[in-house]
Every structure is written in structure tokens, then in C-alpha cells.
Protein backbone atom coordinates (compact mmCIF):
# COMPACT_ATOMS: atom_id res chain seq x y z
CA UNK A 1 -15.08 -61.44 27.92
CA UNK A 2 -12.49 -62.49 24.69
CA UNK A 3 -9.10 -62.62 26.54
CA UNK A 4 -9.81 -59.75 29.15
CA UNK A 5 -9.63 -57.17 25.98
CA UNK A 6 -13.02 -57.86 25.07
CA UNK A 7 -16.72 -57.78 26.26
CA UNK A 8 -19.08 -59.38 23.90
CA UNK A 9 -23.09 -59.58 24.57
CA UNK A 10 -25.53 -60.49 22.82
CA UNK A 11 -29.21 -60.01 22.70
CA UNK A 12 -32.54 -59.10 20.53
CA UNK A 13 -30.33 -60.11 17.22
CA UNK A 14 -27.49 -57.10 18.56
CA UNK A 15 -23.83 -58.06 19.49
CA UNK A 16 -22.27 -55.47 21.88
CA UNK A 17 -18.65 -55.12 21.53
CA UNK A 18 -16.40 -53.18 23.99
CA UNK A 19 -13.17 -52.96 23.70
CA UNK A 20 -12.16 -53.59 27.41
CA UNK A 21 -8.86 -52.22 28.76
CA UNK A 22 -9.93 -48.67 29.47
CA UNK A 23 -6.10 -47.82 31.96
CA UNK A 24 -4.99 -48.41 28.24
CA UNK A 25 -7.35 -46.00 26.38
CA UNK A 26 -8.13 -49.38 24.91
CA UNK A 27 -4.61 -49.43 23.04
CA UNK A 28 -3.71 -52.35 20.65
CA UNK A 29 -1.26 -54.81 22.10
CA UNK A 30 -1.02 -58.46 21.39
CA UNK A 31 -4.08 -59.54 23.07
CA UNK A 32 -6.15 -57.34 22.06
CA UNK A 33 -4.97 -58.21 18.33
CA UNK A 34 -6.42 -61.99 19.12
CA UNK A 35 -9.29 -60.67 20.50
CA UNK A 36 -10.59 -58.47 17.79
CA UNK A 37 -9.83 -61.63 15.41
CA UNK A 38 -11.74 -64.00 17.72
CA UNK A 39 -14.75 -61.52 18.81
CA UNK A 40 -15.49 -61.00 14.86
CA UNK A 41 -14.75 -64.95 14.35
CA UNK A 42 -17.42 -65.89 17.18
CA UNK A 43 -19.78 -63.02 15.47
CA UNK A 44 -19.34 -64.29 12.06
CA UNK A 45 -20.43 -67.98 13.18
CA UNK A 46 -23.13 -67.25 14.58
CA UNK A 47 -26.77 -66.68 12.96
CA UNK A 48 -28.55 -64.78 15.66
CA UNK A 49 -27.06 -61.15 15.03
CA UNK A 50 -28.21 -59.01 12.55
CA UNK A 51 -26.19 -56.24 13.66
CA UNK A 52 -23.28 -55.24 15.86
CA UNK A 53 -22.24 -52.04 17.83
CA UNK A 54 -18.78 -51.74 19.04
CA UNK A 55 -17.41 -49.08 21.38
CA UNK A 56 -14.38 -48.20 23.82
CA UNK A 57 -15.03 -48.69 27.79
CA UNK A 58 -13.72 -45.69 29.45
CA UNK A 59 -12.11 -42.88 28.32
CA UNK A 60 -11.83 -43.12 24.42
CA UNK A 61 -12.92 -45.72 21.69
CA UNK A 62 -8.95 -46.22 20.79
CA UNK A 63 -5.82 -44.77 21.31
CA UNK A 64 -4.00 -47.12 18.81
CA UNK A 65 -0.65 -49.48 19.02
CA UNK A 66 0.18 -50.36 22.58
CA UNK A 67 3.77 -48.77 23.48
CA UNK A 68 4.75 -51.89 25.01
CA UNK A 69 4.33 -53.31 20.97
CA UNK A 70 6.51 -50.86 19.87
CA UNK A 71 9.37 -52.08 22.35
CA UNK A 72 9.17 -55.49 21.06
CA UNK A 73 9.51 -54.44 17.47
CA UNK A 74 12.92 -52.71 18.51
CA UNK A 75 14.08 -55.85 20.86
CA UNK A 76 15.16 -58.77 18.39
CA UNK A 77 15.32 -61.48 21.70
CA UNK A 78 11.71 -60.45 22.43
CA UNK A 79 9.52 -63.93 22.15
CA UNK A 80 5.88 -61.90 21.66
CA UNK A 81 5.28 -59.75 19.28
CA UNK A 82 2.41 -58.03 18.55
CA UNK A 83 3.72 -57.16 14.91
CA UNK A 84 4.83 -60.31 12.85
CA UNK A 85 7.73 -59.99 11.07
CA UNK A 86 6.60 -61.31 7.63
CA UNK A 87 3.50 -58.82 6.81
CA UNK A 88 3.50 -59.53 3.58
CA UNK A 89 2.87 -63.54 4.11
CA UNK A 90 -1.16 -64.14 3.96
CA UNK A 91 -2.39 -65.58 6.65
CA UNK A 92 -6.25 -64.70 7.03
CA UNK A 93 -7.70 -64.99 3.69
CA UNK A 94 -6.58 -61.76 1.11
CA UNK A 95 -4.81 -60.49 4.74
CA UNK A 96 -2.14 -60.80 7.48
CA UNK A 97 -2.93 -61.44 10.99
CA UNK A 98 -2.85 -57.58 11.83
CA UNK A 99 -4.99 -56.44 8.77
CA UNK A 100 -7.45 -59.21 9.40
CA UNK A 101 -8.56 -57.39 13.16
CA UNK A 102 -9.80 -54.90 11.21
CA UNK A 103 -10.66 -56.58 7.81
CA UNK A 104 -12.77 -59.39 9.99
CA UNK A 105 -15.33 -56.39 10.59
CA UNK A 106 -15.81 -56.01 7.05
CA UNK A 107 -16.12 -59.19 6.43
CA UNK A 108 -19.25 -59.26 8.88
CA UNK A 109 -22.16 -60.41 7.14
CA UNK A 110 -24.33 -58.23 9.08
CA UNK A 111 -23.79 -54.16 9.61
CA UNK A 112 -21.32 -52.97 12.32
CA UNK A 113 -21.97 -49.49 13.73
CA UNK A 114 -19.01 -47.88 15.69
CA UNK A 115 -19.86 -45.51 18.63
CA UNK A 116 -16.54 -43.57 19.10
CA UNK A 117 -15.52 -40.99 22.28
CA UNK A 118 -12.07 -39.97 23.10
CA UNK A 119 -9.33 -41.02 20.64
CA UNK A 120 -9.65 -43.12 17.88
CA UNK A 121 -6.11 -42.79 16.42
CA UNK A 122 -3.58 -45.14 14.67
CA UNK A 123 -4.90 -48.45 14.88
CA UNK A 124 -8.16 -46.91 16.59
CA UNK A 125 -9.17 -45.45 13.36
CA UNK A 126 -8.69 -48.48 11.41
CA UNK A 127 -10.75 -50.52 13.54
CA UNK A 128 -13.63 -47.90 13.10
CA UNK A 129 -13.21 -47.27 9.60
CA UNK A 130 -14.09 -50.93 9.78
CA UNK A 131 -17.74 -50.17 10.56
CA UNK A 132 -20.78 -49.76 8.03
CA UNK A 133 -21.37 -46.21 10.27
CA UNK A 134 -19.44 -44.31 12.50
CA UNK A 135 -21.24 -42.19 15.25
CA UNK A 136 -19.22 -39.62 17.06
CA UNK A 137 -19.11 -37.47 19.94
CA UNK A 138 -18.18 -33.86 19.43
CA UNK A 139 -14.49 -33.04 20.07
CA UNK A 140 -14.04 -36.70 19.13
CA UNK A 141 -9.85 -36.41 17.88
CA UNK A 142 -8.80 -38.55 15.28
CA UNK A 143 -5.35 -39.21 13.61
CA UNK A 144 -3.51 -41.68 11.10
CA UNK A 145 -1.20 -41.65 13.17
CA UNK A 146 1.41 -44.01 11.80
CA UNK A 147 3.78 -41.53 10.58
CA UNK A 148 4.73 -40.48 13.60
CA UNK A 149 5.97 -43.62 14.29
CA UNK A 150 8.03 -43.69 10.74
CA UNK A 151 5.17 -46.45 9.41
CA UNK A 152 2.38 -46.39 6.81
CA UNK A 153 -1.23 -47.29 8.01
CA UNK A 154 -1.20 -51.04 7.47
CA UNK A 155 -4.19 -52.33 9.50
CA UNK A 156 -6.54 -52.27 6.12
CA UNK A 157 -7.68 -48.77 6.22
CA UNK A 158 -5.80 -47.93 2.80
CA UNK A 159 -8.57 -49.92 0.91
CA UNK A 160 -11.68 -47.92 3.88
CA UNK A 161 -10.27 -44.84 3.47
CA UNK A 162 -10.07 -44.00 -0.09
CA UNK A 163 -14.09 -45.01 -0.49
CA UNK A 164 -14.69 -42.51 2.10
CA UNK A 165 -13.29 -38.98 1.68
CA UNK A 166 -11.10 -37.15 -1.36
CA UNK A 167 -7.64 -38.71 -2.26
CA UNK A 168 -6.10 -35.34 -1.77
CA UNK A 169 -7.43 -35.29 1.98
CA UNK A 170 -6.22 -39.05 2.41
CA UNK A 171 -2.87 -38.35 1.22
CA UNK A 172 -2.62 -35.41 3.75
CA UNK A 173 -3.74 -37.05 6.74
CA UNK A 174 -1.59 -39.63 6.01
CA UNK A 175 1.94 -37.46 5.11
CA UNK A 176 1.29 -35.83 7.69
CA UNK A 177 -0.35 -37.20 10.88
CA UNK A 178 -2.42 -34.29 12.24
CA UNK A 179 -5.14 -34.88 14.98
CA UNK A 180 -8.41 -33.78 13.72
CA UNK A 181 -11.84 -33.79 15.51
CA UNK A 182 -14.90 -34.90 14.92
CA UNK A 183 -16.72 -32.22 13.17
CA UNK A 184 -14.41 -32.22 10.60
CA UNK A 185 -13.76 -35.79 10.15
CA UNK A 186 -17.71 -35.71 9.44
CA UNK A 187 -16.95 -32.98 6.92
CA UNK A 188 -14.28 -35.08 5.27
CA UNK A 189 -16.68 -38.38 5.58
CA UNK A 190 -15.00 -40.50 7.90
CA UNK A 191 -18.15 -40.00 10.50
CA UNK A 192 -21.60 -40.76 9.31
CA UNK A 193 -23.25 -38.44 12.21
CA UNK A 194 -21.77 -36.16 15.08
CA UNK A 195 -23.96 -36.55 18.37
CA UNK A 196 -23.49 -36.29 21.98
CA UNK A 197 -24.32 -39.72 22.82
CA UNK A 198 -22.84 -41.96 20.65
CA UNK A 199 -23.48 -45.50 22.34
CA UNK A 200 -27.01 -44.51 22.97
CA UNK A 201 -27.49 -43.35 19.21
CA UNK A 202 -25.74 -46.71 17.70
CA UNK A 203 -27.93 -48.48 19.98
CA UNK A 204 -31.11 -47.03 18.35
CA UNK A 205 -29.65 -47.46 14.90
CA UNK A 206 -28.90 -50.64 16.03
CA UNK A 207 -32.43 -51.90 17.22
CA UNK A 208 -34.14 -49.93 14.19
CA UNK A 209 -32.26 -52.72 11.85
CA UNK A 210 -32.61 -55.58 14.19
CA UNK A 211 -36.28 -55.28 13.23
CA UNK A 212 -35.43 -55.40 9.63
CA UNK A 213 -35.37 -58.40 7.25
CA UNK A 214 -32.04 -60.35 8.14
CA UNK A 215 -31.78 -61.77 4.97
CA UNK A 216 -32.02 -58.61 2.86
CA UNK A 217 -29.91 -56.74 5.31
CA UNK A 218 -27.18 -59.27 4.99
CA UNK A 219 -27.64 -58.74 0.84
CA UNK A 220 -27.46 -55.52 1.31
CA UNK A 221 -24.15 -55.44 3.23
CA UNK A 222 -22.69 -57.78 -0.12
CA UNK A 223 -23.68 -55.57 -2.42
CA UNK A 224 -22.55 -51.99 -1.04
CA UNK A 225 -19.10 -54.15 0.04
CA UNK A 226 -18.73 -55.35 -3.85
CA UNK A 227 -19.81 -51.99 -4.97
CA UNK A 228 -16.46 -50.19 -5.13
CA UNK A 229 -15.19 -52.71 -7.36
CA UNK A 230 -17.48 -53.82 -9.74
CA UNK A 231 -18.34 -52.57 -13.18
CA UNK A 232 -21.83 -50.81 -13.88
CA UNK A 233 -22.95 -53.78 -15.54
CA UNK A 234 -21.70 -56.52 -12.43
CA UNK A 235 -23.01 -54.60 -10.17
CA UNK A 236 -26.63 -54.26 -11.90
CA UNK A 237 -26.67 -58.15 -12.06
CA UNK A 238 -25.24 -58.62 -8.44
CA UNK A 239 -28.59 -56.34 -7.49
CA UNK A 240 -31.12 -58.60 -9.48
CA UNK A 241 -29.63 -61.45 -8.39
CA UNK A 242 -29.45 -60.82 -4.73
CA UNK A 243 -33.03 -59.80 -5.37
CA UNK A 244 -34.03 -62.94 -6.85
CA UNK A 245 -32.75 -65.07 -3.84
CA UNK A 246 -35.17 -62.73 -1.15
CA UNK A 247 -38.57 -61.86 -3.05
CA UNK A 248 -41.13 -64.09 -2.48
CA UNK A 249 -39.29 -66.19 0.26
CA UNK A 250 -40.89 -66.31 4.18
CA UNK A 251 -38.79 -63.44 5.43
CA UNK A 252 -39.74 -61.09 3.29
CA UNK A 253 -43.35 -62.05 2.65
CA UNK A 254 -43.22 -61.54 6.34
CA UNK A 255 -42.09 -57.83 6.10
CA UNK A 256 -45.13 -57.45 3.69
CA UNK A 257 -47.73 -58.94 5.75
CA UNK A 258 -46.38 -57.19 9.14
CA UNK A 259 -46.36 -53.65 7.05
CA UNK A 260 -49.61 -53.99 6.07
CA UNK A 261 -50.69 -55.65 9.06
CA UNK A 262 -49.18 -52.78 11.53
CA UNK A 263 -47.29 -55.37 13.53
CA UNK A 264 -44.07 -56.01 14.37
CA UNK A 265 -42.65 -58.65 12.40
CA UNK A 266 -41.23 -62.40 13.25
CA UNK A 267 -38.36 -63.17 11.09
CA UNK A 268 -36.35 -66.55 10.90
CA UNK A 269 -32.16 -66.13 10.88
């Protein structure tokens, strides 16, 4: 457990994340900020994982900011805040500390699956954007919620969202703040697959890649994260070399020989 927010297990190359505070629908306060930063930290470090699911305990996957955070914003004499008051200052590589509890998931070298129930609004729906997939249950309800709050979505997901679904249905979400459920969200891209056990599906998805070579799973991840950015001709070169650094190496001689073998294979982190 990271902090009491957190449960993190690990086991067969998967990382299990729950977001623990479930009298909270899992809401965002101060702790749970560290926690997200420390959990993908501690992920990050270490070898062993070649994929991670994360999910809500209880109720819903997120319901966002923490009332309680909003208080403190409002009280000048209050000594912890969940929001720092210079956002702008970068303090976690290209991010701020509240960006970065999202951004960290990105910045996983190894796919993160998100299986979301409930809410996943606000801050929620950052943290899954987050994810390489998003599995859903039906009547899932999602908002960017900021805007009700008189704030733009600041937590990353302006550089998720846009990659995802149509500016035009961004922009709208955003202006305006409307809860929307899961079958839709699918429609608009923000969920990879609508099913009525979420967990249970990520899990599969989960062990299905676990099996996989780490090595070219992890290349993968780099190049569909550079993707987006790069020119035809970087991102043709970012493939063959990539390439060049996994063909012919142990792990992947290993996928050969288990394929035509019909075994499972033994791969080396």
C-alpha cells in the first residue's frame, strides 16, 4: 500500500494498481497526488513488469479533485495544498508535480491498461487517458469536468486527448463539461472496448502481453509514444532502428524458437 491511497502487487511480470480510498470514490487529494507519483516511480524502476493494470476499489475508478483540495485553494493560511501555487514552474521533467501523476503513466516503459467502473471524471479521466487502453463498463460516466469548477483540464490530458478523438468533440467536452457514458466515449475514442467486466478483461489483456517479448513491447510503447510527433521520415528511422536493437538478440530468437516449438516462451527482463 503507497500512502494508504494505493495498492500495488506484483506478479507473473503484471503490476496491479488500485487506487485505494473507495468512501472517496477514489477522489484526488494530496496523498493520493504522491501516491500516483510514487506508485509509477516504484513501477518505472523496476525490470520485472511488462505491463500494468490499474483500477478504482469500490464504487468507481475516479471521481476526480478531492473537495477538501478545493477548500485549501480558497484558504490562503492553509499549510497543505494539494494544488501548488506556481503550475507553471517544472518540477518533474517537461511537467509540474500535478501533471506528472498522470504524465508518470505515460512515461511507463511498459503498457498500462485502465479498467474503469463508476466515474472517471475531472482528474479521473486524466489519470485514465494516461493508459495505452481503456476498458469500460457499460454506463461507465465520464466528464472533463474542470469547468465546472471555473478551471481548464491541467493534469496532462490536453496533449492525451487531442490524439484520441476529433478537436471539435474535445473542444465541446471541454467548454462545456457534460457527463457522458461509456458507449459513447467509445464512439468518440476515449475507450478502447466497452465490456461488463472490466478488471477481469484488462487482466486477460494483461497476461496475453506478459507472455510477449519484453523488449519489443517496451519498443513498441517508444515508438507509438513518439509517433504523434515525429515526421514521416523520423518516424520510419525510429522503426528500423528500434528494430535493429531486438532482431537477432536472445529474447526474440526466443519468441522464434518457442513459436515454432509450440511452447511457451522464457524471456529475460
Amino acid at each position: 500500500m503507497i500512502n494508504d491511497r494505493i495498492s500495488l502487487t506484483t506478479g507473473n511480470g503484471i503490476a496491479n494498481v488500485v487506487l485505494s480510498r473507495p468512501d472517496k470514490m477514489n477522489a484526488i487529494d494530496k496523498k493520493m497526488f504522491e501516491a500516483l507519483v510514487q506508485t509509477g516511480e516504484q513501477i518505472k524502476a523496476d525490470k520485472s513488469i511488462r505491463v500494468v493494470v490499474i483500477s478504482g476499489e469500490g464504487k468507481s475508478f475516479c471521481a476526480g479533485l478531492d473537495m477538501g483540495s478545493f477548500a485549501s485553494m480558497l484558504d490562503p493560511s492553509a499549510e497543505q495544498k494539494s494544488i501548488p501555487n506556481d503550475l507553471a514552474k517544472r518540477t518533474k521533467g517537461i511537467a509540474n508535480d500535478v501533471q506528472y501523476a498522470v504524465w508518470v503513466w505515460r512515461e511507463i516503459e511498459v503498457p498500462v491498461i485502465a479498467a474503469i467502473h463508476g466515474v472517471a471524471v475531472g482528474g479521473g479521466f486524466q489519470i485514465a487517458l494516461a493508459a495505452d487502453m481503456r476498458y469500460a463498463a457499460p454506463k461507465t460516466r465520464f466528464s472533463i469536468m474542470e469547468i465546472k469548477w471555473g478551471l481548464v483540464p491541467d493534469m496532462s490530458s490536453t496533449q492525451l486527448m487531442r490524439h484520441l478523438a476529433s478537436e471539435d468533440v474535445v473542444r465541446e467536452l471541454t467548454y462545456t463539461g457534460r457527463i457522458f457514458e461509456a458507449d459513447e466515449a467509445k464512439e468518440f475514442g476515449f475507450v478502447t472496448k466497452v465490456v461488463d467486466q472490466p478488471l477481469e478483461h484488462a487482466m486477460q489483456i494483461a497476461e496475453q502481453i506478459a507472455t510477449k517479448n519484453p523488449h519489443a513491447i517496451r519498443a513498441s510503447k517508444r515508438i507509438y509514444n513518439a509517433a504523434n510527433y515525429l515526421s514521416q521520415a523520423e518516424g520510419l528511422l525510429m522503426e528500423s532502428e528500434e528494430q535493429a536493437k531486438i532482431i537477432g538478440k536472445p529474447n526474440q530468437m526466443e519468441a522464434v524458437m518457442a513459436e515454432m516449438q509450440k511452447r511457451a516462451p522464457v524471456f529475460k527482463d
